[in-house]
Protein backbone atom coordinates (compact mmCIF):
# COMPACT_ATOMS: atom_id res chain seq x y z
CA UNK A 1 60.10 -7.83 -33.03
CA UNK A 2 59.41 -10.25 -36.00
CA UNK A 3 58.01 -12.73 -34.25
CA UNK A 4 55.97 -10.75 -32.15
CA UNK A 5 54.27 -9.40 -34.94
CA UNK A 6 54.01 -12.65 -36.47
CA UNK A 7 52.33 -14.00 -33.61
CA UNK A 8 49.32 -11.42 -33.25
CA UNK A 9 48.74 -11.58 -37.10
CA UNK A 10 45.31 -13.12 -37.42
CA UNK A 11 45.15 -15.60 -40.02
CA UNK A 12 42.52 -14.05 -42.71
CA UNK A 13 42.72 -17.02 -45.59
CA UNK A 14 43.75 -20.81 -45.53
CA UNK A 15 44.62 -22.40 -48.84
CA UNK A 16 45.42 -26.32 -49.85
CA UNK A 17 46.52 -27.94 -53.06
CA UNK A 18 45.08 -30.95 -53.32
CA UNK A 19 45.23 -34.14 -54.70
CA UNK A 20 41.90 -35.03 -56.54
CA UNK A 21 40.84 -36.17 -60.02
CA UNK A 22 38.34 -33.19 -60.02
CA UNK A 23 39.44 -29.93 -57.34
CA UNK A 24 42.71 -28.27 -58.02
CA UNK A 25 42.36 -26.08 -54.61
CA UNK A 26 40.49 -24.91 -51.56
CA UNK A 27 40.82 -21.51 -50.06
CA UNK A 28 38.99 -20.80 -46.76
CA UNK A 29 38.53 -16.84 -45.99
CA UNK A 30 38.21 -16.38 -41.87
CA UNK A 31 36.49 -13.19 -42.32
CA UNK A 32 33.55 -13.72 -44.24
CA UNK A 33 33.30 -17.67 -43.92
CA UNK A 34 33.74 -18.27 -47.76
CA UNK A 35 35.29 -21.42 -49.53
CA UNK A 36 36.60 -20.75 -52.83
CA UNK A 37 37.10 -24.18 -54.39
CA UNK A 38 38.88 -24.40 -57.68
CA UNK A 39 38.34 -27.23 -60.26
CA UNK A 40 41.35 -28.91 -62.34
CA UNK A 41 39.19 -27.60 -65.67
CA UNK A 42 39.59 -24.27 -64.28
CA UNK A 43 36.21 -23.25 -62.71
CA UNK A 44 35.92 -21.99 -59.28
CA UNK A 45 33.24 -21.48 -56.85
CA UNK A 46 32.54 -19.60 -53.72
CA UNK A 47 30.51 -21.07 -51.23
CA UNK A 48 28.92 -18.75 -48.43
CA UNK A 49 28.78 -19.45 -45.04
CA UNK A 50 30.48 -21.93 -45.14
CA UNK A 51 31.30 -23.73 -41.17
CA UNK A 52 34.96 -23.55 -40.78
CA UNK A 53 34.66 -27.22 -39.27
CA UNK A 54 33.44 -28.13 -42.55
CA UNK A 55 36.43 -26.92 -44.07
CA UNK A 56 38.93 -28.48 -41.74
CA UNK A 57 37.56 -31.76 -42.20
CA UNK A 58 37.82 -31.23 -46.21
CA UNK A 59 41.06 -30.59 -45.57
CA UNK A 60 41.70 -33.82 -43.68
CA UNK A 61 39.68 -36.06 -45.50
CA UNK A 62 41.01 -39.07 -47.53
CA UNK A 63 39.08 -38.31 -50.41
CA UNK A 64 38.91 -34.56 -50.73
CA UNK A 65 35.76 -34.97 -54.00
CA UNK A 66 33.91 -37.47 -52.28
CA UNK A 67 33.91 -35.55 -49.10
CA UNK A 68 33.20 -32.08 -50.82
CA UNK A 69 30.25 -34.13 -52.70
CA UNK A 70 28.54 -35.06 -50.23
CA UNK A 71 28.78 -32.39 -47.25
CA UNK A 72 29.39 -28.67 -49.45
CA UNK A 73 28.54 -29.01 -52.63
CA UNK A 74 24.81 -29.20 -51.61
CA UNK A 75 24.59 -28.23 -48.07
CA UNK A 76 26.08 -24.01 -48.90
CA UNK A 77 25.18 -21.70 -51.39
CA UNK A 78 26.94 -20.97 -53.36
CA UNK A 79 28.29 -18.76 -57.06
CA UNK A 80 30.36 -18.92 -60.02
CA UNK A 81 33.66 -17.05 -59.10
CA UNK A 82 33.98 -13.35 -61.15
């Protein structure tokens, strides 16, 4: 019964520590296409829209800054976390 439950669960938010000199964490949110990206001084950001391909390649990059420099930090709008 577990499993079966487990298996038609929809997965609603992704999260990854990473390793970078400057982003603590990425959260991806299914639903409404948000990143929440969290900097090592603290400071987060949500970014709207954001294309879940996007986000998988983040994910997989080899450098997680240089990758979120160049293809979200400019390309999504985005706020200061509340």
């Amino acid at each position: 019964m577990l499993q079966e439950n487990m298996t038609t669960d929809k997965l609603l938010k992704e999260t990854i520590e990473v390793s970078s000199s400057a982003i603590y964490s990425a959260a991806y949110d299914h639903e409404d296409k948000s990143l929440l990206v969290t900097f090592v001084s603290g400071v987060c950001y949500v970014y709207d829209n954001v294309d879940y391909n996007d986000f998988i390649l983040l994910k997989h990059s080899n450098s997680i800054g240089s990758f979120f420099n160049k293809h979200i930090k400019n390309k999504y709008v985005w706020e200061i976390c509340k």
